[in-house]
Protein backbone atom coordinates (compact mmCIF):
# COMPACT_ATOMS: atom_id res chain seq x y z
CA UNK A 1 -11.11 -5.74 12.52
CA UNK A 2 -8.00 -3.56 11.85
CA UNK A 3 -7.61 -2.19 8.25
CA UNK A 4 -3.96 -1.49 7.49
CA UNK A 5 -3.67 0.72 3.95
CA UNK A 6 -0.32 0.89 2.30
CA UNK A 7 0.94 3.43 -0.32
CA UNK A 8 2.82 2.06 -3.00
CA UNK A 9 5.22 4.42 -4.86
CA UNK A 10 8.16 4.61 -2.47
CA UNK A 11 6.35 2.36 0.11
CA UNK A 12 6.45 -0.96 -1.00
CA UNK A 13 8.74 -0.23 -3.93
CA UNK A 14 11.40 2.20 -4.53
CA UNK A 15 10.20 3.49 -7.65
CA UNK A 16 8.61 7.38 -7.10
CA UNK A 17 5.98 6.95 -9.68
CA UNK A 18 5.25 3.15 -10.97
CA UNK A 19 2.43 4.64 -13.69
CA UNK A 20 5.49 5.86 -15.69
CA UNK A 21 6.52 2.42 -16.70
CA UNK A 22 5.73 1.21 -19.46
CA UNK A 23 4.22 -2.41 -19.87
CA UNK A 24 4.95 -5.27 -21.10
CA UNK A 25 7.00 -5.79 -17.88
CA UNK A 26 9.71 -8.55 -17.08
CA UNK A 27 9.91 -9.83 -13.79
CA UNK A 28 13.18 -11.25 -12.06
CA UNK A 29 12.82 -12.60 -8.64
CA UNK A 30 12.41 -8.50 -6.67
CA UNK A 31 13.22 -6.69 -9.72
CA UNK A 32 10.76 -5.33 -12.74
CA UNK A 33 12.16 -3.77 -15.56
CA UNK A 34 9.66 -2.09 -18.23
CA UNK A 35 9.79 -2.13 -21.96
CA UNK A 36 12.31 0.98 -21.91
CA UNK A 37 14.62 -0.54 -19.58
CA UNK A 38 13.20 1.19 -16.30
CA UNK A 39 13.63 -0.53 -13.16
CA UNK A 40 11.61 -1.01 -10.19
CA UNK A 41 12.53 -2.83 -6.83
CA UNK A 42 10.37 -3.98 -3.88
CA UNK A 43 12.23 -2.88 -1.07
CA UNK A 44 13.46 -5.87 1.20
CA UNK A 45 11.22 -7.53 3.43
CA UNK A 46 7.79 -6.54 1.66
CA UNK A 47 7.05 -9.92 0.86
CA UNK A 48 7.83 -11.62 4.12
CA UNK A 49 6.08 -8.12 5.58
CA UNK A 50 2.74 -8.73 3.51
CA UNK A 51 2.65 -12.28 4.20
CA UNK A 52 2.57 -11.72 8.21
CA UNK A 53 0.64 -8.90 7.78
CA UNK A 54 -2.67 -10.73 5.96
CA UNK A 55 -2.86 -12.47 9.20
CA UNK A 56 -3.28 -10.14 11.31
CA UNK A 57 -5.14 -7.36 9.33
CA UNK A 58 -7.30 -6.51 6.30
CA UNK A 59 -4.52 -5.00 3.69
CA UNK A 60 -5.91 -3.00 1.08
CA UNK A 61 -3.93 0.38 -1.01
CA UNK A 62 -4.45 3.94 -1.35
CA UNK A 63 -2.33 4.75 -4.06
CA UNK A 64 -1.95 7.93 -6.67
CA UNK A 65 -1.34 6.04 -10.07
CA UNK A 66 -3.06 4.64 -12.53
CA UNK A 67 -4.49 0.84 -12.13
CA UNK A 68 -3.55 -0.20 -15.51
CA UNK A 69 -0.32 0.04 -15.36
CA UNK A 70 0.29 -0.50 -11.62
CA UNK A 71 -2.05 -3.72 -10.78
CA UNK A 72 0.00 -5.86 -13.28
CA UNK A 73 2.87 -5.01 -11.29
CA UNK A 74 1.59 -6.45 -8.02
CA UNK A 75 -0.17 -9.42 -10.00
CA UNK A 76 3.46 -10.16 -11.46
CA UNK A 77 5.11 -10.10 -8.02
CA UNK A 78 2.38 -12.35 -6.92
CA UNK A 79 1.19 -9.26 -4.36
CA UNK A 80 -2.30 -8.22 -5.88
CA UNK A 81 -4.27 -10.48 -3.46
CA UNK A 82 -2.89 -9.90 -0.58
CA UNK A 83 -5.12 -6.66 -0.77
CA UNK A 84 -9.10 -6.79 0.10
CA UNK A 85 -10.79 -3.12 -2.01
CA UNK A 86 -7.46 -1.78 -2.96
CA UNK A 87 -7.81 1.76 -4.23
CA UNK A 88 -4.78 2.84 -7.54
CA UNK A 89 -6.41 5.60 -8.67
CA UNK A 90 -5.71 8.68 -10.61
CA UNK A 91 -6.11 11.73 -8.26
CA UNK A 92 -4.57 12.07 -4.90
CA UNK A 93 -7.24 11.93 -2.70
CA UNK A 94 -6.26 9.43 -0.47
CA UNK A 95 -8.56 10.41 2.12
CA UNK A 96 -11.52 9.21 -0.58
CA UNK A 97 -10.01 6.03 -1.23
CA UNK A 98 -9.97 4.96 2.22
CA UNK A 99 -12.92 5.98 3.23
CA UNK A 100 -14.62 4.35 0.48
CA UNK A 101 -12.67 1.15 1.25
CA UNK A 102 -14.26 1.59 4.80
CA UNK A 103 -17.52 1.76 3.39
CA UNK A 104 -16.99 -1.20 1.12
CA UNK A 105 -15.41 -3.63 3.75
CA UNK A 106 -18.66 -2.94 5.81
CA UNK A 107 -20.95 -3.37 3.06
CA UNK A 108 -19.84 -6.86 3.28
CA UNK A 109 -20.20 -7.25 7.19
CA UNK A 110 -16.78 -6.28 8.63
CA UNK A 111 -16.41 -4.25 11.43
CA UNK A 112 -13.54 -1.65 11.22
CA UNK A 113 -12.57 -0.35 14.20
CA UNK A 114 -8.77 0.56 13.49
CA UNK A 115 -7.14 2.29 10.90
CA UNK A 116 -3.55 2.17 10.01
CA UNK A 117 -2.00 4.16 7.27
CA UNK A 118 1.24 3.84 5.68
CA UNK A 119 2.91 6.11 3.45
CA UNK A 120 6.60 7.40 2.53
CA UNK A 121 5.43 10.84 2.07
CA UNK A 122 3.53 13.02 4.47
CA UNK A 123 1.39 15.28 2.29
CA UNK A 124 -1.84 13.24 1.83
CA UNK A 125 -2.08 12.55 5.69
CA UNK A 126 -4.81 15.66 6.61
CA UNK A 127 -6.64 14.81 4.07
CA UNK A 128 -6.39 11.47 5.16
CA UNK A 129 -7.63 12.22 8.61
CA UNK A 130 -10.31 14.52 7.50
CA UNK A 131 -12.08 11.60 5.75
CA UNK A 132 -10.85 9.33 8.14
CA UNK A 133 -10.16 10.96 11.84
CA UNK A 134 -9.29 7.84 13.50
CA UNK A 135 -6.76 6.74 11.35
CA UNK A 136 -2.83 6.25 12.93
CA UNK A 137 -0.37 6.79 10.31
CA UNK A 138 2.50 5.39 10.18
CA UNK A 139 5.74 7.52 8.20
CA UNK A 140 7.83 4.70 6.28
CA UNK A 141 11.17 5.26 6.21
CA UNK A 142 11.16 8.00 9.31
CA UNK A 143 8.78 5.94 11.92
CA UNK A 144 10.21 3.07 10.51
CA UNK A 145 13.49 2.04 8.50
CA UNK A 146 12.51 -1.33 7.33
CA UNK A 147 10.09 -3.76 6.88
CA UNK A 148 11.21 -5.64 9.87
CA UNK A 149 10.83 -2.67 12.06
CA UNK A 150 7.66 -2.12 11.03
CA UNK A 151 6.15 -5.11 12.20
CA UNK A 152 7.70 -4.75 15.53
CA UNK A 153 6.03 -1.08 15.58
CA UNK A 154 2.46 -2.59 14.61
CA UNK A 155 3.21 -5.59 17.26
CA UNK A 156 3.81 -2.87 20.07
CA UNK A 157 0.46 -0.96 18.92
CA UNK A 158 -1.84 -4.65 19.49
């Protein structure tokens, strides 16, 4: 099976650090705006993205936040179960989370035998591959400009 991890904070959305919100959270159609009048946007496409995605690969998240305050984001957007393990923790040792979420997804009789990482930001990505050294990564927003292109670039990889 081929695991495909996705960042959140300027990945999926184009808020920089979604833990800085502050709950409770209104939802309209893409947009979230937090009890302080903050805004957050899924960039266009994710939806659409996720949904082809799920079946094709196991999603799951490595992301540096904190789960309280970033999982009822994705539950309000209707995203949170698209993702099998996900890791929204608050450290940034993304290498950790997705090598536990390895370990997990076999503990329960999957074979992972492809990795695919995406993130907006490059600095968690040799740390990444020293928990992980067969992981591809994939740079949103450098590698790839949309959500669209993306799935053509994970179409041309098989």
């Amino acid at each position: 099976m081929r695991l495909l991890v996705l960042d959140l904070d300027g990945t999926l959305w184009d808020h920089e650090d979604a833990s800085a919100l502050v709950p409770p959270y209104e939802f309209n159609g893409d947009c979230l705006t937090d009890s302080l009048g903050q805004k957050l946007r899924l960039f266009p496409g994710v939806r659409e993205f996720l949904e082809w995605a799920s079946e094709r690969f196991i999603l799951s998240i490595a992301s540096w936040n904190i789960e309280e305050r970033v999982r009822p984001i994705l539950e309000g957007f209707g995203l949170w179960d698209y993702f099998m393990f996900p890791k929204i923790e608050g450290h940034p040792d993304k290498g950790d989370m997705i090598r536990r979420t390895i370990e997990e997804l076999r503990s329960i009789g999957y074979d992972i035998d492809d990795v695919i990482y995406i993130d907006d930001r490059v600095i968690h990505i040799n740390g990444v591959k020293m928990a992980v050294p067969y992981v591809d990564f994939i740079h949103m927003w450098v590698d790839v400009k949309s959500f669209e292109e993306l799935k053509q670039l994970l179409q041309k990889l098989g």
